[in-house]
C-alpha atoms as a PDB file:
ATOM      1  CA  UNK A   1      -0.083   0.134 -20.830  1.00  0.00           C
ATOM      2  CA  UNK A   2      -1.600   3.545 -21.050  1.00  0.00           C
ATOM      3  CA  UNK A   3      -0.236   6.295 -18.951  1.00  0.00           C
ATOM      4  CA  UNK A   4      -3.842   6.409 -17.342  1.00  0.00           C
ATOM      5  CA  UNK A   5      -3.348   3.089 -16.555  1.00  0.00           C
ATOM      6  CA  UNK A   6      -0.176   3.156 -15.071  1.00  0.00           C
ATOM      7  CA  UNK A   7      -1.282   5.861 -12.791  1.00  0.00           C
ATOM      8  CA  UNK A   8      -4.566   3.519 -11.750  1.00  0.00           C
ATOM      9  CA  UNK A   9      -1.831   0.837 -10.964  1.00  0.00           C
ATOM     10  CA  UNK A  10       0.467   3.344  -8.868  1.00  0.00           C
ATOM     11  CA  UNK A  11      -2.519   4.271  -6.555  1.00  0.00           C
ATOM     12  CA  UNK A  12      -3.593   0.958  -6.407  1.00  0.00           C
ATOM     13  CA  UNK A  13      -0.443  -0.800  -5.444  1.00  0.00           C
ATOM     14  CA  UNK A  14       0.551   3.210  -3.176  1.00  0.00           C
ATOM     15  CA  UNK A  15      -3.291   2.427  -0.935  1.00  0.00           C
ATOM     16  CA  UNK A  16      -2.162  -0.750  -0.712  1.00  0.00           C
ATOM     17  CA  UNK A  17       1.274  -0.616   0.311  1.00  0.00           C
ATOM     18  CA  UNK A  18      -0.665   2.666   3.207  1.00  0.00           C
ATOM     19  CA  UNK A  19      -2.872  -0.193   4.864  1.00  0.00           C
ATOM     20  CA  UNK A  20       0.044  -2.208   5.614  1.00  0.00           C
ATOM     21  CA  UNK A  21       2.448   0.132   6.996  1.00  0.00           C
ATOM     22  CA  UNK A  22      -0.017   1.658   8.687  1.00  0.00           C
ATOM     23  CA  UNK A  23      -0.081  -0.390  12.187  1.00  0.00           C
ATOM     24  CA  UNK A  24       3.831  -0.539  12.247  1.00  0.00           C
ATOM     25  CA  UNK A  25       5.409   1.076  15.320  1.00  0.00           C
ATOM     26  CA  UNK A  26       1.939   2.945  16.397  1.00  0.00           C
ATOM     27  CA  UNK A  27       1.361   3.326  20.068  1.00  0.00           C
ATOM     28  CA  UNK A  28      -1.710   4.218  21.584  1.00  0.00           C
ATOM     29  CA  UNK A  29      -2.843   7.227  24.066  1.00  0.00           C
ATOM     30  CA  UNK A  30      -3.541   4.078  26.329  1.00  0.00           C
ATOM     31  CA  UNK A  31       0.258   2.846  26.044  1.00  0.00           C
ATOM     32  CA  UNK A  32       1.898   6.359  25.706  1.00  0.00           C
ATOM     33  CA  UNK A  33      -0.445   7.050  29.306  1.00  0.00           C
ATOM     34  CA  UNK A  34      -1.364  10.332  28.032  1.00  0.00           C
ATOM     35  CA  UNK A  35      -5.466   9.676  26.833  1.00  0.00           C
ATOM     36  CA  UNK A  36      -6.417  13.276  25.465  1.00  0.00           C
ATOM     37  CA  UNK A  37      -9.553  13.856  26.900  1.00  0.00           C
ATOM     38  CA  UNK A  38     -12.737  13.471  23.896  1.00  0.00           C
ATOM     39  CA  UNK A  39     -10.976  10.361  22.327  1.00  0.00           C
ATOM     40  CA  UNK A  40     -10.470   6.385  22.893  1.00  0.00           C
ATOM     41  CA  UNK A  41      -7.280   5.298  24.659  1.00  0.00           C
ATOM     42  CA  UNK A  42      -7.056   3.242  21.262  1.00  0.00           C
ATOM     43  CA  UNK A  43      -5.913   6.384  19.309  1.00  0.00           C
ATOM     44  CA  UNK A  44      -2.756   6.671  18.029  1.00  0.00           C
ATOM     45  CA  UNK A  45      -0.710   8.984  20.205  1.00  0.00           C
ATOM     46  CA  UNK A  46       1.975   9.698  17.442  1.00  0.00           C
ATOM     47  CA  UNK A  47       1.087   8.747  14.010  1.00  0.00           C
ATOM     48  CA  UNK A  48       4.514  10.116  11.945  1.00  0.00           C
ATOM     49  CA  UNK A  49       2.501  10.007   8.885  1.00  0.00           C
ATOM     50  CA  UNK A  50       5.174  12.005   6.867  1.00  0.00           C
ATOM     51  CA  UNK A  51       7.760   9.803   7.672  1.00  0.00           C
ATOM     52  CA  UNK A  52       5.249   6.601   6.761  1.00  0.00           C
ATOM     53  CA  UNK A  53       3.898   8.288   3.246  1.00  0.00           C
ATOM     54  CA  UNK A  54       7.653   8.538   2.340  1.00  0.00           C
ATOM     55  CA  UNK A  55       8.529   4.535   3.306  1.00  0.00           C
ATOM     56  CA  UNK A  56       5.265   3.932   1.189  1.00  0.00           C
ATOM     57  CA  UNK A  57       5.807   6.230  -1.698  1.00  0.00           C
ATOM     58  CA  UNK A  58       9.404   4.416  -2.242  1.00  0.00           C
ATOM     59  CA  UNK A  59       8.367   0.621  -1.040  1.00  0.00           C
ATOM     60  CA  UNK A  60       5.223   1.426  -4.008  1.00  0.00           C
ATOM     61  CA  UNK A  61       7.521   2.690  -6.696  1.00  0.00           C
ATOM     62  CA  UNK A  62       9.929  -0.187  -6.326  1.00  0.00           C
ATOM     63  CA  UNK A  63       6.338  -2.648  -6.515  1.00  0.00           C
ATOM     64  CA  UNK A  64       5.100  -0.146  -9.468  1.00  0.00           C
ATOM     65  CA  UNK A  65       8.740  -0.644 -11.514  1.00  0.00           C
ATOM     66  CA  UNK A  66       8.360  -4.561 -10.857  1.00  0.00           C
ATOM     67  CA  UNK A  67       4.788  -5.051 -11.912  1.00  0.00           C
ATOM     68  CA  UNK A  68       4.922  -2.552 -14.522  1.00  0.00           C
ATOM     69  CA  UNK A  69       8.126  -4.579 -16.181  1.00  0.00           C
ATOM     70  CA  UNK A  70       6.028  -7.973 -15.771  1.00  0.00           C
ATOM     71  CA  UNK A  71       3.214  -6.126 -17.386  1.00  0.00           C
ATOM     72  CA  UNK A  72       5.273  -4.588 -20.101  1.00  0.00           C
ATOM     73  CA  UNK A  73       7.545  -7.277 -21.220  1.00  0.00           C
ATOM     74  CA  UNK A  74       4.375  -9.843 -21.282  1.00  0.00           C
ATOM     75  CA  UNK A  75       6.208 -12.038 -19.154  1.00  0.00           C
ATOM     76  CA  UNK A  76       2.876 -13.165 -17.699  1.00  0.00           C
ATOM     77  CA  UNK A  77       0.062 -12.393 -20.157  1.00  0.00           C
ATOM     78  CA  UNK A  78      -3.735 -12.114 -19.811  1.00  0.00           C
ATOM     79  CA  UNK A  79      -4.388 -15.145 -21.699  1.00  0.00           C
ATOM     80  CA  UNK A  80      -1.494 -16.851 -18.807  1.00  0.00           C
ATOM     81  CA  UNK A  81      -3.858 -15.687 -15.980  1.00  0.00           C
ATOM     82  CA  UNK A  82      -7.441 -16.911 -17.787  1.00  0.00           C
ATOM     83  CA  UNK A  83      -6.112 -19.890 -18.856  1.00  0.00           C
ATOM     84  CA  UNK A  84      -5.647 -20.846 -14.625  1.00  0.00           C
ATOM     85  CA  UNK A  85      -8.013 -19.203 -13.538  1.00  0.00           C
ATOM     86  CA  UNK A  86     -10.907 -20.630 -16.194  1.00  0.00           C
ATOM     87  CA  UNK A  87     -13.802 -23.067 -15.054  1.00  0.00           C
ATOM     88  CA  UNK A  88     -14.051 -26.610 -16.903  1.00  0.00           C
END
């Protein structure tokens, strides 16, 4: 794997990894009771997205080190992954 590569995988998998934490523990203006005026009650009223791009950066790495190592050690293989997925 190419260092170019691994960097493509890294923001793949770090996006990723973003859109799923993203919903976890958000309350909205509407719930909080405190609708700033301009905006949707569905806003978030307190994102914490520091403290959510450090839970992703470190749930990605460990997901980075893991595929990288299946990737790496050819554990699964490209010819693996055609050979399933190939129409008869």
């Amino acid at each position: 794997m190419s260092i170019m590569s691994a960097i493509a995988l890294y923001g793949i998998i770090w996006f990723m990894t973003l859109f799923l934490v993203l919903p976890f523990r958000m309350t909205t203006q509407g719930e909080a009771g405190e609708v700033v005026p301009g905006t949707p009650s569905s806003a978030p009223s307190d994102v914490q997205m520091w403290r959510k791009a450090k839970l992703v950066t470190v749930i990605a790495t460990v997901a980075f080190v893991v595929i990288a190592g299946i990737i790496l050690s050819e554990i699964i293989t490209f010819d693996m992954i055609e050979s399933v997925t190939r129409r008869r």
